[in-house]
Structures are given as structure tokens and as C-alpha cells.
Protein backbone atom coordinates (compact mmCIF):
# COMPACT_ATOMS: atom_id res chain seq x y z
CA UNK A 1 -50.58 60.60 -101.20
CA UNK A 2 -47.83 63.40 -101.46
CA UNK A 3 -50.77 65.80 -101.93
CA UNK A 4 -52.19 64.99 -98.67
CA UNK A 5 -48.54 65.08 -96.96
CA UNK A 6 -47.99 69.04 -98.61
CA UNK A 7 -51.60 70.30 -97.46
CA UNK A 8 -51.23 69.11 -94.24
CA UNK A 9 -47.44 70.38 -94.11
CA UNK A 10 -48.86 74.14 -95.61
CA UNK A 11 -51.86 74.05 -92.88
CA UNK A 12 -49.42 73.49 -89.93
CA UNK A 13 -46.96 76.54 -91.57
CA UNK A 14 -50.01 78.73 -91.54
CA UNK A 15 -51.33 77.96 -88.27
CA UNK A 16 -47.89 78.10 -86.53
CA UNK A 17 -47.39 81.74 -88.04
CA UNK A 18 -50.51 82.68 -86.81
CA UNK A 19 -49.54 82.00 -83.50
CA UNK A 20 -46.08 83.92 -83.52
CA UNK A 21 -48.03 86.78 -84.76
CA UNK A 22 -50.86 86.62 -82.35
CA UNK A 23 -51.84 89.93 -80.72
CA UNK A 24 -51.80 90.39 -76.55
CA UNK A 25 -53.85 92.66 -75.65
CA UNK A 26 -53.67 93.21 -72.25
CA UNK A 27 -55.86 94.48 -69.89
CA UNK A 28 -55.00 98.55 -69.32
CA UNK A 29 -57.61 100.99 -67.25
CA UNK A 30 -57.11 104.47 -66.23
CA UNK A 31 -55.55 105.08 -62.83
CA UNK A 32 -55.21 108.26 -60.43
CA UNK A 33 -52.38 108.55 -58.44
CA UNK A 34 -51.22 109.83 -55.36
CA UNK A 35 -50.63 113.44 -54.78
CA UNK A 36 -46.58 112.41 -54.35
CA UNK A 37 -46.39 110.38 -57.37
CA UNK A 38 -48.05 113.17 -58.87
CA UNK A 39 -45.87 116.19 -57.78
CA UNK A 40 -42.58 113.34 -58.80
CA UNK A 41 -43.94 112.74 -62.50
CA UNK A 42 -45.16 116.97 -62.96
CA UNK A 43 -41.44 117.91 -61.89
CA UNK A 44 -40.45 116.18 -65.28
CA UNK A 45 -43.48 116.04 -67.66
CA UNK A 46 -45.90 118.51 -68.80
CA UNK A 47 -48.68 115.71 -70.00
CA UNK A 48 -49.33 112.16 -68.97
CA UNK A 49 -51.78 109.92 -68.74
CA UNK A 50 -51.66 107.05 -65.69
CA UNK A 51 -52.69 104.15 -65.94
CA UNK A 52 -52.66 99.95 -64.64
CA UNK A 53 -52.00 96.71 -67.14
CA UNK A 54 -52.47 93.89 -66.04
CA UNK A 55 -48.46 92.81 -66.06
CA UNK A 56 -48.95 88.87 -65.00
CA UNK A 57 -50.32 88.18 -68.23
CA UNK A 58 -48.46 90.42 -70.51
CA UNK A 59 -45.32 88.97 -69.01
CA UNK A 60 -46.66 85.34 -69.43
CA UNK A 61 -47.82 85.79 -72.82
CA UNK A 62 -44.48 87.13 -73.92
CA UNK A 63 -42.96 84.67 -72.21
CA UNK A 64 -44.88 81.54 -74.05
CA UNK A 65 -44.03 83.43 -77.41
CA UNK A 66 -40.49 83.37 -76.55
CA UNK A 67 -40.08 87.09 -75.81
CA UNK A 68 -41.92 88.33 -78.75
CA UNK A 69 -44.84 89.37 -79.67
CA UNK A 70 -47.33 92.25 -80.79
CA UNK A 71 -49.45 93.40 -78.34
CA UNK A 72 -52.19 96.51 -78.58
CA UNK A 73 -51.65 99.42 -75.74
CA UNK A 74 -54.46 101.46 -75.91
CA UNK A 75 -54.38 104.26 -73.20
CA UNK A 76 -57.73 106.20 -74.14
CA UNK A 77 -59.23 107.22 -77.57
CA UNK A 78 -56.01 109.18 -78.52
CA UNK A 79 -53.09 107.15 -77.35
CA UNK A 80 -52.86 103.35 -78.86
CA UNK A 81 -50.44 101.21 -80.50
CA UNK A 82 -49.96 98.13 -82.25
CA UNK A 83 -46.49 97.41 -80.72
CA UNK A 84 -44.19 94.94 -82.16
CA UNK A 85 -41.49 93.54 -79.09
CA UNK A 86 -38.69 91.44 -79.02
CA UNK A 87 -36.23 90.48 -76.29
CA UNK A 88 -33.08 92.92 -76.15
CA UNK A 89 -30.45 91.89 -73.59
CA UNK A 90 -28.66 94.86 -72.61
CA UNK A 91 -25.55 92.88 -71.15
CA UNK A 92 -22.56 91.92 -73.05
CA UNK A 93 -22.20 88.09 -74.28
CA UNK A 94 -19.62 87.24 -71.72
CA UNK A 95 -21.16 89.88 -68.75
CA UNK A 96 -20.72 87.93 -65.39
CA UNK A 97 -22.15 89.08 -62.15
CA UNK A 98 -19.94 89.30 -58.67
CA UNK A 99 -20.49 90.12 -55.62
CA UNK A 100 -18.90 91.20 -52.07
CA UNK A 101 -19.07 90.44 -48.56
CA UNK A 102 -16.82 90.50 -45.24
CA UNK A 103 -15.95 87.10 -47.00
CA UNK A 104 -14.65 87.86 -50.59
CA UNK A 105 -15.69 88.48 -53.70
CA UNK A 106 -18.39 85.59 -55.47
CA UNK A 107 -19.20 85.26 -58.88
CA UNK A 108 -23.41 85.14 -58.95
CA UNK A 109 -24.36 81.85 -60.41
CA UNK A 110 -28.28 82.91 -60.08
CA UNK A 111 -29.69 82.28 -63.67
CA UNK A 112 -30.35 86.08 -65.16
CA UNK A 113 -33.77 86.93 -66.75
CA UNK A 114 -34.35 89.12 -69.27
CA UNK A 115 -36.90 91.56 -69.15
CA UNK A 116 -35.86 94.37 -71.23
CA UNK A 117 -37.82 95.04 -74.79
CA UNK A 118 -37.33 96.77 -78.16
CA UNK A 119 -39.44 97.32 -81.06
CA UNK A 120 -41.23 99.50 -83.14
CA UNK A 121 -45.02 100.84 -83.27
CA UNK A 122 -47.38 100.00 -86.62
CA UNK A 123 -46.38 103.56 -87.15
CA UNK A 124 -42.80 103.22 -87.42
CA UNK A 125 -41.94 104.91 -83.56
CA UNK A 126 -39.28 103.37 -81.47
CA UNK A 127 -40.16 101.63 -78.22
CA UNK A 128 -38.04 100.13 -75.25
CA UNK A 129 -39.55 98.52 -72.14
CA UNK A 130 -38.65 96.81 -69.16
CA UNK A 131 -41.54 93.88 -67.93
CA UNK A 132 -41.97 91.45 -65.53
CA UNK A 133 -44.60 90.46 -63.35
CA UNK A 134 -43.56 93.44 -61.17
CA UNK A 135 -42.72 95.97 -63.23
CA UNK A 136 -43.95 97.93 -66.64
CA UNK A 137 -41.61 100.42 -67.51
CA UNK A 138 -40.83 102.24 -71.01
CA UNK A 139 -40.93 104.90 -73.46
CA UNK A 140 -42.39 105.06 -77.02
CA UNK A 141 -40.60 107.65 -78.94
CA UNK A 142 -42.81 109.75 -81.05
CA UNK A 143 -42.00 112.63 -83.42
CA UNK A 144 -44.26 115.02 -80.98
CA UNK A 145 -43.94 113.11 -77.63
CA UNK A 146 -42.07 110.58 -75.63
């Protein structure tokens, strides 16, 4: 009887780590932009690639793992990652929010989310990201690009 108790104990362990670790791979295609966006982006970088992911279900995925996960970004051929990502709250433990109008000052009582990321590539590079349903912003820190 305390055999059957253990295995089933060891086959929930395995299949609940299997779900922490579970890859997102969300959907990214190639994307043109706009000649403004363009001439903004050349005035500060020599090479990029654009490109659309689908943010909904990145951000809900990460969200039902508790703000971490592994996902794949693959670009093209040349640029993807296995990407490792945590939540990283930028604000100090006891940050508070205020604001100001003709009628005082108000402390915000408006619940904050936390959208900002950190982690580190299979290869060892540094990332940081902002995501939400809105917005995918971030930087992966390689040794010959950023």
C-alpha cells in the first residue's frame, strides 16, 4: 500500500515539473514597417530585424505559470532563443503611487501589475522585457549585439 501512495506521489512531482518548465512558443512572423518607424529605429541601429508576436498569449501563458516560464523566440534562421523569464519588479517593497489634482494630492489605490522580465538565454546572454497584452518590449544582450 505505501508503494502505491510513493508512485503516485513521484508521478504527480514529475508531471507538475513538467509543467513549470513547459516551453511557450509564441507565434512571431516577419513584419515591414512604416517608412517613419523606419527612419526612428535607423537613427539608432545599424541592423534589425521587425517583426509581430502574438502578445495575448505570451502574456497569458506567463501569466498561468505565475510569471515564469521558457519560451522559444525565433526571429528567422539566425536569430532564436530558448529564453528563460521570471517576474522582476522594478519598484521598491514599500513604493506607493500618488497623484495630483486642483483637489490635493491621492495616494493610487489601483492594484499595480507587473510586467517587467529578466532572465537569461540557453546561451548564457542577459535579457529584460516589458509584456503585456499591449506591449513587447526588450533587449537580449549578446557579446556581438544587443
Amino acid at each position: 500500500m505505501k508503494t502505491k501512495h510513493i508512485f503516485t506521489i513521484i508521478i504527480a512531482i514529475v508531471l507538475n515539473l513538467g509543467t513549470v518548465k513547459s516551453q511557450i512558443n509564441p507565434s512571431v512572423r516577419s513584419a515591414s514597417l512604416v517608412e517613419t518607424d523606419k527612419m526612428l529605429i535607423e537613427q539608432r541601429l545599424s541592423r534589425y530585424s521587425a517583426f509581430t508576436i502574438d502578445k495575448k498569449e505570451l502574456t497569458d501563458r506567463l501569466n498561468n505559470n505565475g510569471g515564469v516560464g521558457q519560451i522559444q523566440l525565433q526571429i528567422d534562421e539566425n536569430l532564436n532563443w530558448i529564453i528563460d523569464l521570471e517576474l522582476n519588479d522594478l519598484r521598491a517593497p514599500d513604493f506607493r503611487a500618488t497623484y495630483t489634482t486642483d483637489a490635493g494630492t491621492f495616494e493610487s489605490r489601483e492594484p499595480f501589475v507587473v510586467n517587467t522580465f529578466k532572465g537569461k538565454t540557453s546561451d548564457g546572454q542577459t535579457v529584460r522585457f516589458t509584456i503585456d497584452e499591449n506591449t513587447f518590449f526588450g533587449v537580449i544582450f549578446g557579446d556581438n549585439y544587443h
